[in-house]
PDB file of N, CA and C in Angstrom:
ATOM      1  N   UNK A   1     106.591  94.745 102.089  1.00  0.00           N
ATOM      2  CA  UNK A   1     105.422  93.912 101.958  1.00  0.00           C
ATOM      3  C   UNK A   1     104.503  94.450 100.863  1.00  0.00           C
ATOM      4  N   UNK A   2     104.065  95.723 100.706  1.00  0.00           N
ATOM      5  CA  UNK A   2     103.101  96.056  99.739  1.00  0.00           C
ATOM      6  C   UNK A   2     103.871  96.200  98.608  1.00  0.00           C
ATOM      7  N   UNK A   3     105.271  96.026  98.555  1.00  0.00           N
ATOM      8  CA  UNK A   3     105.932  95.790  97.012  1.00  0.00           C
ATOM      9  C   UNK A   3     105.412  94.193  96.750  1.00  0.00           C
ATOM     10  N   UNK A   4     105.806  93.476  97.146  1.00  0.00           N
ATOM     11  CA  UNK A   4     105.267  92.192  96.603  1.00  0.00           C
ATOM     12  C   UNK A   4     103.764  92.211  96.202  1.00  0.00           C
ATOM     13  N   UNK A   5     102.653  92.605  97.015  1.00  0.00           N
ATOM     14  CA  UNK A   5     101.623  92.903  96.290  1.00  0.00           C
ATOM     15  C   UNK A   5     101.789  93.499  95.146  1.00  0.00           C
ATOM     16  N   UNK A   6     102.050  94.793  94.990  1.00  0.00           N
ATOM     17  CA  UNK A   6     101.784  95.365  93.961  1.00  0.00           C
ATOM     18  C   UNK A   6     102.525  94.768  92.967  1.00  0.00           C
ATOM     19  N   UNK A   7     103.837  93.725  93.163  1.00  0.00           N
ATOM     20  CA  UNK A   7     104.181  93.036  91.816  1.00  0.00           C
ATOM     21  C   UNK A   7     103.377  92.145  91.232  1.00  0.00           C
ATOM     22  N   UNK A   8     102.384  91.112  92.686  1.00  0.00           N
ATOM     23  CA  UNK A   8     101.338  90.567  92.538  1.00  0.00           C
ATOM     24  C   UNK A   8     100.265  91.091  91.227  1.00  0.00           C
ATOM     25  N   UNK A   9      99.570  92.021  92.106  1.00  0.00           N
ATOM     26  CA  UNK A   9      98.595  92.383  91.472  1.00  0.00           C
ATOM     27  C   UNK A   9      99.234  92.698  89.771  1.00  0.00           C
ATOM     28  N   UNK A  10     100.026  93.632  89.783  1.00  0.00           N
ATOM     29  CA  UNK A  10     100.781  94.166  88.321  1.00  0.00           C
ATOM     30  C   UNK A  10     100.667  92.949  87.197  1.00  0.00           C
ATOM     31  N   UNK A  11     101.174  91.751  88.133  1.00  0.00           N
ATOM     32  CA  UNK A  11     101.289  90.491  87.351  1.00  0.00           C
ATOM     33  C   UNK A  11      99.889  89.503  87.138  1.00  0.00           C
ATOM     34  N   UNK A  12      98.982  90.202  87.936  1.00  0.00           N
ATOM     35  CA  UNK A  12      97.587  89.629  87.580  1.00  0.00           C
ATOM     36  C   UNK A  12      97.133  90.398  86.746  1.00  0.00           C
ATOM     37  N   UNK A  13      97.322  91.593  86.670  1.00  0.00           N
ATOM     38  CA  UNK A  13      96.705  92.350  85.857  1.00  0.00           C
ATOM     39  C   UNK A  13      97.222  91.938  83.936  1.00  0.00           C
ATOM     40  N   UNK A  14      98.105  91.861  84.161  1.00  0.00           N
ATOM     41  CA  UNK A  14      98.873  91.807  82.740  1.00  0.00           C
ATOM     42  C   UNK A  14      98.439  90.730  82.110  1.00  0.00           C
ATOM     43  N   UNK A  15      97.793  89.527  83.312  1.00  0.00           N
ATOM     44  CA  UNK A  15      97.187  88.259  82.626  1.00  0.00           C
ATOM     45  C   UNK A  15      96.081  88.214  82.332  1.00  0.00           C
ATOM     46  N   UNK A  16      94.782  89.543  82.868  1.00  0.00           N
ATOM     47  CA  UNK A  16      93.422  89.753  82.648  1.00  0.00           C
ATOM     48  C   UNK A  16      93.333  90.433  81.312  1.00  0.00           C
ATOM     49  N   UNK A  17      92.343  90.649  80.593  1.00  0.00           N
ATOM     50  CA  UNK A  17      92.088  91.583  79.281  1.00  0.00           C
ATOM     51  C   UNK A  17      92.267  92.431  79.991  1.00  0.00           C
ATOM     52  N   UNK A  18      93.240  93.468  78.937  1.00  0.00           N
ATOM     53  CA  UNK A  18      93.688  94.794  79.239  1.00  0.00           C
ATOM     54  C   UNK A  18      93.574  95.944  78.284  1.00  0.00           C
ATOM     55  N   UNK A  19      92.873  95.723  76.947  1.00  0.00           N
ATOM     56  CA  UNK A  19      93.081  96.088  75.618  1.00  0.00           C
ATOM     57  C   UNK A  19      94.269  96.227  75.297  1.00  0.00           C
ATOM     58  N   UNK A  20      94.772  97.662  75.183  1.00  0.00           N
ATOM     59  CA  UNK A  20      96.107  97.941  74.517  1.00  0.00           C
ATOM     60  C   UNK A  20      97.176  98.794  76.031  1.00  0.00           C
ATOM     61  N   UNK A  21      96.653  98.345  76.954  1.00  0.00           N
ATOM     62  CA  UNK A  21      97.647  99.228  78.037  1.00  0.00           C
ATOM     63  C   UNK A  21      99.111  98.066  78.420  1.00  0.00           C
ATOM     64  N   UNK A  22      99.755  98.819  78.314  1.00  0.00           N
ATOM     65  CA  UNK A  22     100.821  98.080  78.499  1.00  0.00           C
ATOM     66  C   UNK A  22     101.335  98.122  80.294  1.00  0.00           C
ATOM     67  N   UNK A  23     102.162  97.343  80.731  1.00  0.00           N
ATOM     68  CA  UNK A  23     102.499  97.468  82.161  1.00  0.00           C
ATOM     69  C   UNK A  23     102.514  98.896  82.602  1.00  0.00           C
ATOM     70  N   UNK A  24     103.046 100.075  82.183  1.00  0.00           N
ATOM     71  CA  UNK A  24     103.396 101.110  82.495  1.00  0.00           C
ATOM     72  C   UNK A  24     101.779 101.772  83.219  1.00  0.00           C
ATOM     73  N   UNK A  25     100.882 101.575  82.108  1.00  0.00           N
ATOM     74  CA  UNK A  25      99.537 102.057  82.127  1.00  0.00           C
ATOM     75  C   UNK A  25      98.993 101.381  83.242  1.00  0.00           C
ATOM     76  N   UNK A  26      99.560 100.016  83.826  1.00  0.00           N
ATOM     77  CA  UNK A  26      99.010  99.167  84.985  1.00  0.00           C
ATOM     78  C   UNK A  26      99.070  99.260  85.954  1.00  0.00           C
ATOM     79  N   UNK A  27     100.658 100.086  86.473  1.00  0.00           N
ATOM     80  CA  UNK A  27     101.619 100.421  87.197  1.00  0.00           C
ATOM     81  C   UNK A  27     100.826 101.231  88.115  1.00  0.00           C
ATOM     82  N   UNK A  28      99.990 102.184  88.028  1.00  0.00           N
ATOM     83  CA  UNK A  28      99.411 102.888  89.415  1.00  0.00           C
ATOM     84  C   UNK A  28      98.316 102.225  89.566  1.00  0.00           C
ATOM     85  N   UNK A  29      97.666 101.365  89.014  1.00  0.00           N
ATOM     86  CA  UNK A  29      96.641 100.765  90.082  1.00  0.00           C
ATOM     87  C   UNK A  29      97.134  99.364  90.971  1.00  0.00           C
ATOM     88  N   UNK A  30      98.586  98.946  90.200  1.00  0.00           N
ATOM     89  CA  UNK A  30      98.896  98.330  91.287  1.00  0.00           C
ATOM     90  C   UNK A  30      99.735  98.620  92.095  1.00  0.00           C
ATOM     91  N   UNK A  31     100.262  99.996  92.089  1.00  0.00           N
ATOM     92  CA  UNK A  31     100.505 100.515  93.476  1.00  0.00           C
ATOM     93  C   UNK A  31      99.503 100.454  94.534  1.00  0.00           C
ATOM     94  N   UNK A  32      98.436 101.138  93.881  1.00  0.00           N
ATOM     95  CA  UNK A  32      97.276 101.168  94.830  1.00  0.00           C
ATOM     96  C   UNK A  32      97.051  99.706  95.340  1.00  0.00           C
ATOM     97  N   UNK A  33      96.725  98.924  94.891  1.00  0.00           N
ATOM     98  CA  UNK A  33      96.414  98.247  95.224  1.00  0.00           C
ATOM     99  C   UNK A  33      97.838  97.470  96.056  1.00  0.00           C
ATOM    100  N   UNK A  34      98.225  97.397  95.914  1.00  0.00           N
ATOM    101  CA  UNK A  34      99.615  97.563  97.175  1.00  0.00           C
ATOM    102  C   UNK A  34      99.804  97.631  98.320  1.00  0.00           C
ATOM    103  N   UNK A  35      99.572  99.161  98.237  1.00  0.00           N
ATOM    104  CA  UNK A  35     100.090 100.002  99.627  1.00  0.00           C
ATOM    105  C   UNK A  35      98.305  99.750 100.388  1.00  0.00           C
ATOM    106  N   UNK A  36      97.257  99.565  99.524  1.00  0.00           N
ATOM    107  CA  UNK A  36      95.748  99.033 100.343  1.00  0.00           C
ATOM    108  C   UNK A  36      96.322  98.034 100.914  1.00  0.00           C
ATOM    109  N   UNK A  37      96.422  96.918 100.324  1.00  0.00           N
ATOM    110  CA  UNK A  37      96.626  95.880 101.035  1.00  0.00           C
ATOM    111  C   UNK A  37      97.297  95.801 102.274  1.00  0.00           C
ATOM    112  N   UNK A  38      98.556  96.736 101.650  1.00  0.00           N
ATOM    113  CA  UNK A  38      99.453  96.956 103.198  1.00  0.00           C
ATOM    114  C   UNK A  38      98.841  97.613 104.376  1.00  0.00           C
ATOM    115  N   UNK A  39      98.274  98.593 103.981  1.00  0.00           N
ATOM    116  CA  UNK A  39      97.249  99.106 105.038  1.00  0.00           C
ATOM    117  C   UNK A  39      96.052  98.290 105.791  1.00  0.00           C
ATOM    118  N   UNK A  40      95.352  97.409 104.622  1.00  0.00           N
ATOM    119  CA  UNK A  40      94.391  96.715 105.338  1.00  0.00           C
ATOM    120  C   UNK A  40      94.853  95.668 105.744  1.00  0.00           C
ATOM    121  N   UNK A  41      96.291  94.919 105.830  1.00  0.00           N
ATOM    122  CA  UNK A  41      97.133  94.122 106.664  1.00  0.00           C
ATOM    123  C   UNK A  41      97.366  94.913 108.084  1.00  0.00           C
ATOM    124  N   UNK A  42      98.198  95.829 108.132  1.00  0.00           N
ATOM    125  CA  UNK A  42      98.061  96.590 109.479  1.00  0.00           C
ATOM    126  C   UNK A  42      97.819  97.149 110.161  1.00  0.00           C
ATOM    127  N   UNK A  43      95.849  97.360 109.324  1.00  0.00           N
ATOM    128  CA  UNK A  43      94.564  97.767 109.977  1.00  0.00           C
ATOM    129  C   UNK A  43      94.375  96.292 110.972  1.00  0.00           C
ATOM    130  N   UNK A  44      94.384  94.861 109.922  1.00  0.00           N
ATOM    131  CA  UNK A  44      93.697  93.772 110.549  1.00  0.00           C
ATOM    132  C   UNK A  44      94.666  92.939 111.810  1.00  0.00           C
ATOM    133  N   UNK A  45      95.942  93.162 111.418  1.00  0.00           N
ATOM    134  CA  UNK A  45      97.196  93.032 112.821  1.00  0.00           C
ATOM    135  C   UNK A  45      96.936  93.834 114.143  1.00  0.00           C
ATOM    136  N   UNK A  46      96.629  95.041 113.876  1.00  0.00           N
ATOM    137  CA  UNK A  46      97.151  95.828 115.338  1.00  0.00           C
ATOM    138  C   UNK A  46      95.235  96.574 115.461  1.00  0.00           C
ATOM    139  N   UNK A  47      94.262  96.692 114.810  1.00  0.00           N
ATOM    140  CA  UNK A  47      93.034  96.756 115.469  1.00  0.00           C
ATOM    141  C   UNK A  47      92.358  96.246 115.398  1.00  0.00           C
ATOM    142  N   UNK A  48      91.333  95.216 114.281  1.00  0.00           N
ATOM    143  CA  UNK A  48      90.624  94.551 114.231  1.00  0.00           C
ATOM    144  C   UNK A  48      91.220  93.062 115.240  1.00  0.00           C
ATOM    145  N   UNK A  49      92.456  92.586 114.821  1.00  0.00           N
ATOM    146  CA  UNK A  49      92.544  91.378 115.976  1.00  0.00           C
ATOM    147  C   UNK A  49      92.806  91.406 117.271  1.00  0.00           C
ATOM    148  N   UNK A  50      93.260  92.633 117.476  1.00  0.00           N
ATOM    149  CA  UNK A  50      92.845  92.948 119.126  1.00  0.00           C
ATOM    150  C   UNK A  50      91.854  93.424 119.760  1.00  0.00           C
ATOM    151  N   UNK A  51      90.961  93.786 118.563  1.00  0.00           N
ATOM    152  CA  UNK A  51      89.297  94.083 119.021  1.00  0.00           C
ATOM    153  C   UNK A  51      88.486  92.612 119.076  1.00  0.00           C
ATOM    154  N   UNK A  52      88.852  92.107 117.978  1.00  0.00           N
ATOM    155  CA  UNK A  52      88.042  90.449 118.027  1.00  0.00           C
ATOM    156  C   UNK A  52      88.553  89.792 119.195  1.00  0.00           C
ATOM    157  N   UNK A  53      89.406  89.539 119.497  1.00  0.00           N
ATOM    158  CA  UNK A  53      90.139  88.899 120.785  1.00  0.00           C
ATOM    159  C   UNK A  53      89.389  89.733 121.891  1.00  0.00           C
ATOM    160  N   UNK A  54      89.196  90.413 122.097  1.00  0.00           N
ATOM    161  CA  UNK A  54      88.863  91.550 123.294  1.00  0.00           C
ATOM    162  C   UNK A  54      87.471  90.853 123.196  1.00  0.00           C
ATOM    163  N   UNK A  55      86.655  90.745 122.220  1.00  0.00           N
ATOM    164  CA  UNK A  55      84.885  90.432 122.082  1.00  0.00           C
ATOM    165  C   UNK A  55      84.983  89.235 121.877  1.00  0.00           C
ATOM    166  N   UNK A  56      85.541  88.231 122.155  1.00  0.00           N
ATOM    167  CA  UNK A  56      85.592  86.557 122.110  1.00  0.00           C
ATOM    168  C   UNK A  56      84.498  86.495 122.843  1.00  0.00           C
ATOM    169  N   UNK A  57      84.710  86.846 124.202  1.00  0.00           N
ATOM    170  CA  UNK A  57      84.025  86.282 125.255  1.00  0.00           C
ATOM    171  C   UNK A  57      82.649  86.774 125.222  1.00  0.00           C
ATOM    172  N   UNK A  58      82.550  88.083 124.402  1.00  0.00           N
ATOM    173  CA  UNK A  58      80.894  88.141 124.066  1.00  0.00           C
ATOM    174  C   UNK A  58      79.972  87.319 122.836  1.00  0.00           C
ATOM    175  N   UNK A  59      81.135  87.620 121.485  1.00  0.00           N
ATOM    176  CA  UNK A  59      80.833  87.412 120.140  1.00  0.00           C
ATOM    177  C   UNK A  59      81.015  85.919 119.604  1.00  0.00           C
ATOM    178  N   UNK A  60      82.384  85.119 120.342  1.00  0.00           N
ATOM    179  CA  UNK A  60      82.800  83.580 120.639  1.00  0.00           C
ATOM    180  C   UNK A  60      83.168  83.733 118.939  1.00  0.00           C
ATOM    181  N   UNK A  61      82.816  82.526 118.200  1.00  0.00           N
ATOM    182  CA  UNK A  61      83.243  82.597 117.037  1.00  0.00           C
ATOM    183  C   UNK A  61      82.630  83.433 115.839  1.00  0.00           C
ATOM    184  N   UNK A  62      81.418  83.949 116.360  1.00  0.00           N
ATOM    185  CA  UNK A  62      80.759  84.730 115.430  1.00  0.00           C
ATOM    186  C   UNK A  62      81.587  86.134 115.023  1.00  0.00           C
ATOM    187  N   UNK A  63      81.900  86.471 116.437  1.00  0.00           N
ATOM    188  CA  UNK A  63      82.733  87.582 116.382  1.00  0.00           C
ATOM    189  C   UNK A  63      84.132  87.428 115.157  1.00  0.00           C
ATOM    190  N   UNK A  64      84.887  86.610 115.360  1.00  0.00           N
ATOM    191  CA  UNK A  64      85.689  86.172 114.235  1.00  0.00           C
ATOM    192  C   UNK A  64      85.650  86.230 112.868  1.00  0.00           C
ATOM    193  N   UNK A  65      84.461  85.305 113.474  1.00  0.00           N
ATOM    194  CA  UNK A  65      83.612  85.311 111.450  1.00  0.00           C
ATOM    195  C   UNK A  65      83.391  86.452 110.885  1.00  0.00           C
ATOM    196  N   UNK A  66      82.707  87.367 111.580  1.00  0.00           N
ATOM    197  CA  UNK A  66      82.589  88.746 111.384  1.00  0.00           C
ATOM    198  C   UNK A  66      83.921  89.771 111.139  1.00  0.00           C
ATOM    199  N   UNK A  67      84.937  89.717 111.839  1.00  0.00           N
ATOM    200  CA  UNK A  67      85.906  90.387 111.247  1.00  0.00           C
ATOM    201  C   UNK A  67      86.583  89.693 109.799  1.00  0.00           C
ATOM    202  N   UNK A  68      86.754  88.467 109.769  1.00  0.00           N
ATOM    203  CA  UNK A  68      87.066  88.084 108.898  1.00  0.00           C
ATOM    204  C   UNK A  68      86.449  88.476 107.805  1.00  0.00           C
ATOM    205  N   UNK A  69      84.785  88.259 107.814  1.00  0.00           N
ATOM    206  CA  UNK A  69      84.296  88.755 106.323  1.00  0.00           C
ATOM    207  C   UNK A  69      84.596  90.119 106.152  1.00  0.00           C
ATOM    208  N   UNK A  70      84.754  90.514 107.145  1.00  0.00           N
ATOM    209  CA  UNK A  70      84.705  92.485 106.892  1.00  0.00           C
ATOM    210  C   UNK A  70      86.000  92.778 106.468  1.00  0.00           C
ATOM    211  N   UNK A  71      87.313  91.978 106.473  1.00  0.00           N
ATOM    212  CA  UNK A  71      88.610  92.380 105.920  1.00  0.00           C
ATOM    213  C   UNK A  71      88.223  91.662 104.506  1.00  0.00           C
ATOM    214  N   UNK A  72      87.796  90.595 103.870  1.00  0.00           N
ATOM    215  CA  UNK A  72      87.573  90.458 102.831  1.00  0.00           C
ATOM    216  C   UNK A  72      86.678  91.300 101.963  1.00  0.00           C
ATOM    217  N   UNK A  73      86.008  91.454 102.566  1.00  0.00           N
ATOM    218  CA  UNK A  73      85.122  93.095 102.249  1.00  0.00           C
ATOM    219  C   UNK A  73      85.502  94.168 101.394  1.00  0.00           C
ATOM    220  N   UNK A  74      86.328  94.410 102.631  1.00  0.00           N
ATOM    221  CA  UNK A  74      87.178  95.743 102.520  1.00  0.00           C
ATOM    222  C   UNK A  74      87.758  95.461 100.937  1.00  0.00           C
ATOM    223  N   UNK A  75      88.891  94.138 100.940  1.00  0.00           N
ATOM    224  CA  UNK A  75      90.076  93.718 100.138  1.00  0.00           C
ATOM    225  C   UNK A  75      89.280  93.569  98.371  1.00  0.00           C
ATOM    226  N   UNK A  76      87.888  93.026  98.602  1.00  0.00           N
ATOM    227  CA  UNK A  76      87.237  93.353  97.472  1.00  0.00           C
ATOM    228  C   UNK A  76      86.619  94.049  97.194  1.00  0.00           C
ATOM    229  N   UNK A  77      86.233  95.249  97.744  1.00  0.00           N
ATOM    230  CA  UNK A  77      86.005  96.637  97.333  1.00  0.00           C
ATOM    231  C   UNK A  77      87.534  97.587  96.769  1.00  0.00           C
ATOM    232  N   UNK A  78      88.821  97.106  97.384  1.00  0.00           N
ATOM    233  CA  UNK A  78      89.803  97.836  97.226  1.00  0.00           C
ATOM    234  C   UNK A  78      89.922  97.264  95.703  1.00  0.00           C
ATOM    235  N   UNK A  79      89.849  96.110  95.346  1.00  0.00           N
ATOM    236  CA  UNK A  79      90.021  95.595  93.897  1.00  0.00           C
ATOM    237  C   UNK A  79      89.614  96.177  93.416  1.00  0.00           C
ATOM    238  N   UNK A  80      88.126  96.248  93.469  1.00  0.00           N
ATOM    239  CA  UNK A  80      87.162  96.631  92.475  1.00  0.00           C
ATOM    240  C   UNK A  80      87.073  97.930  91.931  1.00  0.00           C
ATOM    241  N   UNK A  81      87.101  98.574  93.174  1.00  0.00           N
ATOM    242  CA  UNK A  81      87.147 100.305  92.726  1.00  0.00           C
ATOM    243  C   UNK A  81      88.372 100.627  92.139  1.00  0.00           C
ATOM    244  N   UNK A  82      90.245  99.961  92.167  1.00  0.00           N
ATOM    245  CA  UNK A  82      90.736 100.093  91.356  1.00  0.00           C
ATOM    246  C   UNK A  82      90.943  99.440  90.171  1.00  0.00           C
ATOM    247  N   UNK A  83      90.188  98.502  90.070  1.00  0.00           N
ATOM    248  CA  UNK A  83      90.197  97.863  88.782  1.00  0.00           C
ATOM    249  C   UNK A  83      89.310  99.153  88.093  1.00  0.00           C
ATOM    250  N   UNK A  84      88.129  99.530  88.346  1.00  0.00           N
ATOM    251  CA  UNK A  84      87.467 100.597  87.578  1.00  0.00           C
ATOM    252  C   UNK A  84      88.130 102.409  87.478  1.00  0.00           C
ATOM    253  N   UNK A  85      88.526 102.469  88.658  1.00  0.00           N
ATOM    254  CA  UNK A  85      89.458 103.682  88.341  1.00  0.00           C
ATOM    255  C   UNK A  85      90.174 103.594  86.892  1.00  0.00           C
ATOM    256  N   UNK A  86      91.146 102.486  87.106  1.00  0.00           N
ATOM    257  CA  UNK A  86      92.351 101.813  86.063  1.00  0.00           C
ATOM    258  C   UNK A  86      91.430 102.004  84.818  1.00  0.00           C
ATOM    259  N   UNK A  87      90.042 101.210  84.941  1.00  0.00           N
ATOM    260  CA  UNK A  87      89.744 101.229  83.223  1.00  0.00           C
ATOM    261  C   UNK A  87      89.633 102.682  82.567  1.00  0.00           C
ATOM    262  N   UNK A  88      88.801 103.258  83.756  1.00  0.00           N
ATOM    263  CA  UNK A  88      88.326 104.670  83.252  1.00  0.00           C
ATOM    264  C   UNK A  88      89.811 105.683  83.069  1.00  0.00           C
ATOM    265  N   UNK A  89      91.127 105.278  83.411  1.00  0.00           N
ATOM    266  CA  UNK A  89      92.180 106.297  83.338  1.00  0.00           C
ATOM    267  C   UNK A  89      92.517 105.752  81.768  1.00  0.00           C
ATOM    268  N   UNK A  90      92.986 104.479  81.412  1.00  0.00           N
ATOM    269  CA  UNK A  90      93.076 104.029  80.462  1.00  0.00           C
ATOM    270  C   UNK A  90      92.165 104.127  79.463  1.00  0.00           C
ATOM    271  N   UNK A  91      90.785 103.910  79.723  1.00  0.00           N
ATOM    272  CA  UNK A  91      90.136 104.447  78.000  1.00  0.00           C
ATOM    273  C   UNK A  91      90.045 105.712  78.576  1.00  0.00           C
ATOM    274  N   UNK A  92      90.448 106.650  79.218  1.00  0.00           N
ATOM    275  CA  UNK A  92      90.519 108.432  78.593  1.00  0.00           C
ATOM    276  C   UNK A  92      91.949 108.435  78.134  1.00  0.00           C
ATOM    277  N   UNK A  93      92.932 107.727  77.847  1.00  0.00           N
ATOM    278  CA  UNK A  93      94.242 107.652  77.415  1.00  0.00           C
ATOM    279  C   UNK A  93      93.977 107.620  76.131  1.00  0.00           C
ATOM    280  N   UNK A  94      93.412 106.197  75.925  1.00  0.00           N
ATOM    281  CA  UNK A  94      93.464 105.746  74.452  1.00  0.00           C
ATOM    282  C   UNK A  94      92.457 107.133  73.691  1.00  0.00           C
ATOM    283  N   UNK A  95      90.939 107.339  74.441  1.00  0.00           N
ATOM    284  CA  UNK A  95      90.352 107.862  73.774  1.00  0.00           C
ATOM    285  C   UNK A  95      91.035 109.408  73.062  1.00  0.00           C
ATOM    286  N   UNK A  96      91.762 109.907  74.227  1.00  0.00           N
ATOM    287  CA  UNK A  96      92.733 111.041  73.861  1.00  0.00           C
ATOM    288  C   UNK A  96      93.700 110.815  72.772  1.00  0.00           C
ATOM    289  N   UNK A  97      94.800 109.628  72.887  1.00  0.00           N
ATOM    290  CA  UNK A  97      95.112 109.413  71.519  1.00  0.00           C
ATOM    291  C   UNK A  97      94.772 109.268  70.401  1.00  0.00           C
ATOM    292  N   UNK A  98      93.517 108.583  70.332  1.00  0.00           N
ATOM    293  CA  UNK A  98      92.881 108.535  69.156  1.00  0.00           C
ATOM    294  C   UNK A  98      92.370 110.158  68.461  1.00  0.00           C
ATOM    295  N   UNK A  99      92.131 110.662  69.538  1.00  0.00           N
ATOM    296  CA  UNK A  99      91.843 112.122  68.962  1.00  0.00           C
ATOM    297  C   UNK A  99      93.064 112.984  68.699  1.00  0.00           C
ATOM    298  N   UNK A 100      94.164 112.854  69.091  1.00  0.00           N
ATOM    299  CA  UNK A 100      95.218 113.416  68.441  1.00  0.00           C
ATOM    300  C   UNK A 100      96.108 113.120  67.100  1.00  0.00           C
ATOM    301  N   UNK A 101      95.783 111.562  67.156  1.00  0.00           N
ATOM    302  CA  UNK A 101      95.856 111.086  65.864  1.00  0.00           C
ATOM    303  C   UNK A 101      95.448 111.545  65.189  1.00  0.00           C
ATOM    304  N   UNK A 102      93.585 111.243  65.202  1.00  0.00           N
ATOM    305  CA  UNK A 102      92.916 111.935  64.132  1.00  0.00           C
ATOM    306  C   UNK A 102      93.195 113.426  63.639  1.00  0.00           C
ATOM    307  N   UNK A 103      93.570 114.453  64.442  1.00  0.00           N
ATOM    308  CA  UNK A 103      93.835 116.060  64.505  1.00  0.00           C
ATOM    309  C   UNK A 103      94.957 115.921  63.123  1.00  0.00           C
ATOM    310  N   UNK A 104      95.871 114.665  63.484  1.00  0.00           N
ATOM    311  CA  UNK A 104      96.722 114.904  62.992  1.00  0.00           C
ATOM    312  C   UNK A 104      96.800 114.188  61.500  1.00  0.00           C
ATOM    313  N   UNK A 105      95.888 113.343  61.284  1.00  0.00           N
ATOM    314  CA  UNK A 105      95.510 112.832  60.148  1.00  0.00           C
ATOM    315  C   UNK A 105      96.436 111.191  59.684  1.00  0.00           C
ATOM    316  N   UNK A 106      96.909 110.961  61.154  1.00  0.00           N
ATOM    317  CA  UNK A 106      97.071 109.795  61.269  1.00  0.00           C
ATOM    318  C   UNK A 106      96.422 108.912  61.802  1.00  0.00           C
ATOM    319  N   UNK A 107      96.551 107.977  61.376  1.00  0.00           N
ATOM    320  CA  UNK A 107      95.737 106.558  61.889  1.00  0.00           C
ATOM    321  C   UNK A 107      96.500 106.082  63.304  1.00  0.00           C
ATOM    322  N   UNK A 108      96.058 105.450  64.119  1.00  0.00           N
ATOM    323  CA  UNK A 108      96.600 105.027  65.497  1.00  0.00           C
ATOM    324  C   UNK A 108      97.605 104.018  65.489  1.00  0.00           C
TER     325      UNK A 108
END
């Protein structure tokens, strides 16, 4: 299951501006973002929906609503922080190449 995500995501990513990173450079944030998903899938299967079910009878549909936004939550914080990890690994890549270039008196 978190392989199909992460081919997901890999394949969203490749369609967003990326500057010059090629799939390879894409490849660990959509692992991450992957194996999250997989996790926050069988966080929201085996505790959150047997906790919401358990608080029906206090929370009724609010309770629902409430887990629901809180797994979307989660799922867009997991984006976000690896979408920014990803940028910041990638421009210290490029920025490093560019400085070895230059050392070396080649152009990039």
């Amino acid at each position: 299951m978190a392989l199909g995500f992460t081919g997901l995501w890999l394949w969203t990513s490749l369609r967003l501006p990326h500057r010059d990173a090629g799939w390879i450079d894409l490849l660990p944030g959509a692992l991450v973002v992957g194996v999250g998903v997989g996790i926050l899938q069988v966080g929201a299967a085996y505790l959150l929906g047997p906790y919401a079910l358990a608080k029906q009878g206090t929370y009724g549909a609010l309770g629902l609503a409430a887990a629901l936004l809180l797994s979307l939550w989660v799922l867009g914080r997991l984006v976000v922080g690896v979408t920014r990890l990803l940028f910041c690994a990638v421009e210290r890549a490029l920025i490093s190449s560019h400085a070895i270039h230059r050392r070396r008196g080649a152009r990039p």
